[in-house]
Protein backbone atom coordinates (compact mmCIF):
# COMPACT_ATOMS: atom_id res chain seq x y z
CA UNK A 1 15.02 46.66 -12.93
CA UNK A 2 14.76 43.51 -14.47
CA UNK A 3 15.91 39.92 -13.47
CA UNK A 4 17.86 37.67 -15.30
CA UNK A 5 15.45 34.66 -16.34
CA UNK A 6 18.36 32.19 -14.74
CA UNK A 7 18.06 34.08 -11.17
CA UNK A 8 14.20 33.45 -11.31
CA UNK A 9 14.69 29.90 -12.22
CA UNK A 10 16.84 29.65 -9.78
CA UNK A 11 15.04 31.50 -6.92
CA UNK A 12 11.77 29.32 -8.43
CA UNK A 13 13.59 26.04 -8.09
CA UNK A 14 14.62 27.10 -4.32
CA UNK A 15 11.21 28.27 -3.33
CA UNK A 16 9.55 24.88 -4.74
CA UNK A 17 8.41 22.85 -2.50
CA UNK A 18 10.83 19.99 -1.31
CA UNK A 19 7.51 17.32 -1.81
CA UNK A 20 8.04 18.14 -5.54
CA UNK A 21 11.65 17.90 -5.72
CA UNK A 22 11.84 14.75 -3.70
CA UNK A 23 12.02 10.88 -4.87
CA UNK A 24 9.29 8.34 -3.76
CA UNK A 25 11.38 6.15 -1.01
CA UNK A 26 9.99 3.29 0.70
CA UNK A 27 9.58 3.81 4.01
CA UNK A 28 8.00 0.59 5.25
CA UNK A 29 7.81 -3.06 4.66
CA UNK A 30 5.69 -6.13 5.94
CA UNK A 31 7.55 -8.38 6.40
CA UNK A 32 10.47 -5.77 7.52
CA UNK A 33 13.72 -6.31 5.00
CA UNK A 34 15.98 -8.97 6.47
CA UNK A 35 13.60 -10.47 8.80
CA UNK A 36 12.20 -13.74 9.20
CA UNK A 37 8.23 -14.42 8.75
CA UNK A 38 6.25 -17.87 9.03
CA UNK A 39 3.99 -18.07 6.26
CA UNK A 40 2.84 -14.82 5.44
CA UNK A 41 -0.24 -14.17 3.18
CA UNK A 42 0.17 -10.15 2.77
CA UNK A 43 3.27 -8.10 1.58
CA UNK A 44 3.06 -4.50 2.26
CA UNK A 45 5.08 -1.70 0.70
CA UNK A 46 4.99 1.66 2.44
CA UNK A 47 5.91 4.37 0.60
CA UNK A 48 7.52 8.12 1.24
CA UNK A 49 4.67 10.12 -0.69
CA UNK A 50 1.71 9.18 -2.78
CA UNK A 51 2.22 6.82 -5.70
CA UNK A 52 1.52 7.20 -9.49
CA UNK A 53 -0.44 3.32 -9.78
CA UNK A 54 0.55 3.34 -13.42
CA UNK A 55 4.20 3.74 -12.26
CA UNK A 56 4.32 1.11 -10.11
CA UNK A 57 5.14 -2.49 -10.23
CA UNK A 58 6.15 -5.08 -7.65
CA UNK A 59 7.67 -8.66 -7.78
CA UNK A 60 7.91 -11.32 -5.67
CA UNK A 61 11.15 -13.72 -6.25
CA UNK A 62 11.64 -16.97 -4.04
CA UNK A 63 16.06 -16.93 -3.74
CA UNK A 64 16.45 -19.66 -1.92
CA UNK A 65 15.40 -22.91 -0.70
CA UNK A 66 16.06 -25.05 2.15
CA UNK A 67 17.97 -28.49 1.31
CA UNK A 68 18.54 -27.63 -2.82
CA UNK A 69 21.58 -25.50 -2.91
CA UNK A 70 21.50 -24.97 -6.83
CA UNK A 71 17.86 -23.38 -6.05
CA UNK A 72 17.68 -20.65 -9.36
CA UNK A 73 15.07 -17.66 -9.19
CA UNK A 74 11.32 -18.91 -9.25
CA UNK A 75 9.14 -15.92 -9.75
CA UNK A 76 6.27 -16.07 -7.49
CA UNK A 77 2.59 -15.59 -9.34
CA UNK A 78 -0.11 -16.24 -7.13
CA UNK A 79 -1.01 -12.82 -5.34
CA UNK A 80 -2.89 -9.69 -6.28
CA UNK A 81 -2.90 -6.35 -5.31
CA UNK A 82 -4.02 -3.51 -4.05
CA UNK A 83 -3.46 0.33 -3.27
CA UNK A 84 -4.78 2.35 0.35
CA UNK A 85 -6.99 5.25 -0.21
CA UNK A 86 -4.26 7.69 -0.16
CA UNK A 87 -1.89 5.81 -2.36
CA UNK A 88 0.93 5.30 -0.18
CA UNK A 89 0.75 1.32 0.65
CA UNK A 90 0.84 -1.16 -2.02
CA UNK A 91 -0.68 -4.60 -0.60
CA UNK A 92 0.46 -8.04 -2.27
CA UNK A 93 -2.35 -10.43 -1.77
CA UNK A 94 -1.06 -13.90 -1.87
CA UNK A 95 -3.54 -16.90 -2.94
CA UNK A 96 -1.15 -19.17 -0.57
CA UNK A 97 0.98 -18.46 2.20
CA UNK A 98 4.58 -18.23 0.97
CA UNK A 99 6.55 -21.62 1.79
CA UNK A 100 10.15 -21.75 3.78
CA UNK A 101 13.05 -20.04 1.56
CA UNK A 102 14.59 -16.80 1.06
CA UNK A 103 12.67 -14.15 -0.69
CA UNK A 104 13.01 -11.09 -2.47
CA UNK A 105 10.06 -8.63 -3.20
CA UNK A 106 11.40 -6.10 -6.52
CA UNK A 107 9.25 -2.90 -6.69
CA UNK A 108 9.37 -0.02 -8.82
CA UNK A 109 7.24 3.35 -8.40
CA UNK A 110 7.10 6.98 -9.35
CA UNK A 111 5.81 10.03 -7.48
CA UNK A 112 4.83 13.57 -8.56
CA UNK A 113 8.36 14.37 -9.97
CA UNK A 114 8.02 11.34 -12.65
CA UNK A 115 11.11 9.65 -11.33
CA UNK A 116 11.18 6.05 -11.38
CA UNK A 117 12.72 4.21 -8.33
CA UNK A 118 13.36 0.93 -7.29
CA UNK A 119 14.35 -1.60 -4.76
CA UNK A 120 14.39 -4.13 -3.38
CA UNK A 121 13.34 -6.72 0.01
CA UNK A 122 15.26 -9.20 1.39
CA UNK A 123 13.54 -11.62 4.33
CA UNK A 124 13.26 -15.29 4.57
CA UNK A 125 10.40 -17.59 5.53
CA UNK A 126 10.81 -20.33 8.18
């Protein structure tokens, strides 16, 4: 008896396993989204699964700033980073500790399935 190539697929697709199948998410952040940090020096991003590097991208966007309430987006240069050994934390490395305002850190990554994802997060400095 032979099976129909869609019923293999399909049983294929069901029997693969759900690490394959499954989006990158981040799991983690340093500072935590919509918290408040004093100066911080280090960003981490914690992710769901292993990272492709070449995937991956992260900004850092000051939103806000105390006293100057026409404040526009200033991207935020000075850091550098760096991946953990098993490719799940992405650590932004900045040159100065951030000063008070609202901030945004943008990322964008890809896993095993070749999905790109993004995000975003929110905290403030005070």
């Amino acid at each position: 008896m032979r099976i129909p190539a869609f019923i293999a697929a399909l049983a294929l697709t069901t029997l693969a396993p759900a690490a394959l199948l499954a989006h990158v998410q981040l799991t983690a952040s340093t500072p935590t989204a919509d918290s408040s940090a004093k100066a911080p020096k280090q960003i981490t991003l914690t992710f769901s699964q292993p990272v492709d590097q070449a995937s991956a991208a992260a900004s850092i966007v000051m939103t806000a700033m105390p006293g100057m309430a026409n404040h526009g987006e200033m991207l935020i240069r000075n850091f550098t980073t760096s991946w953990s050994a098993d490719r799940t934390t992405l650590t932004l490395t900045l040159k100065k500790p951030l000063p008070t305002g609202s901030y945004e850190v943008r990322w964008q990554a890809a896993a095993g399935d070749g999905h790109a994802m993004n995000g975003t997060v929110e905290f403030a400095v005070s």
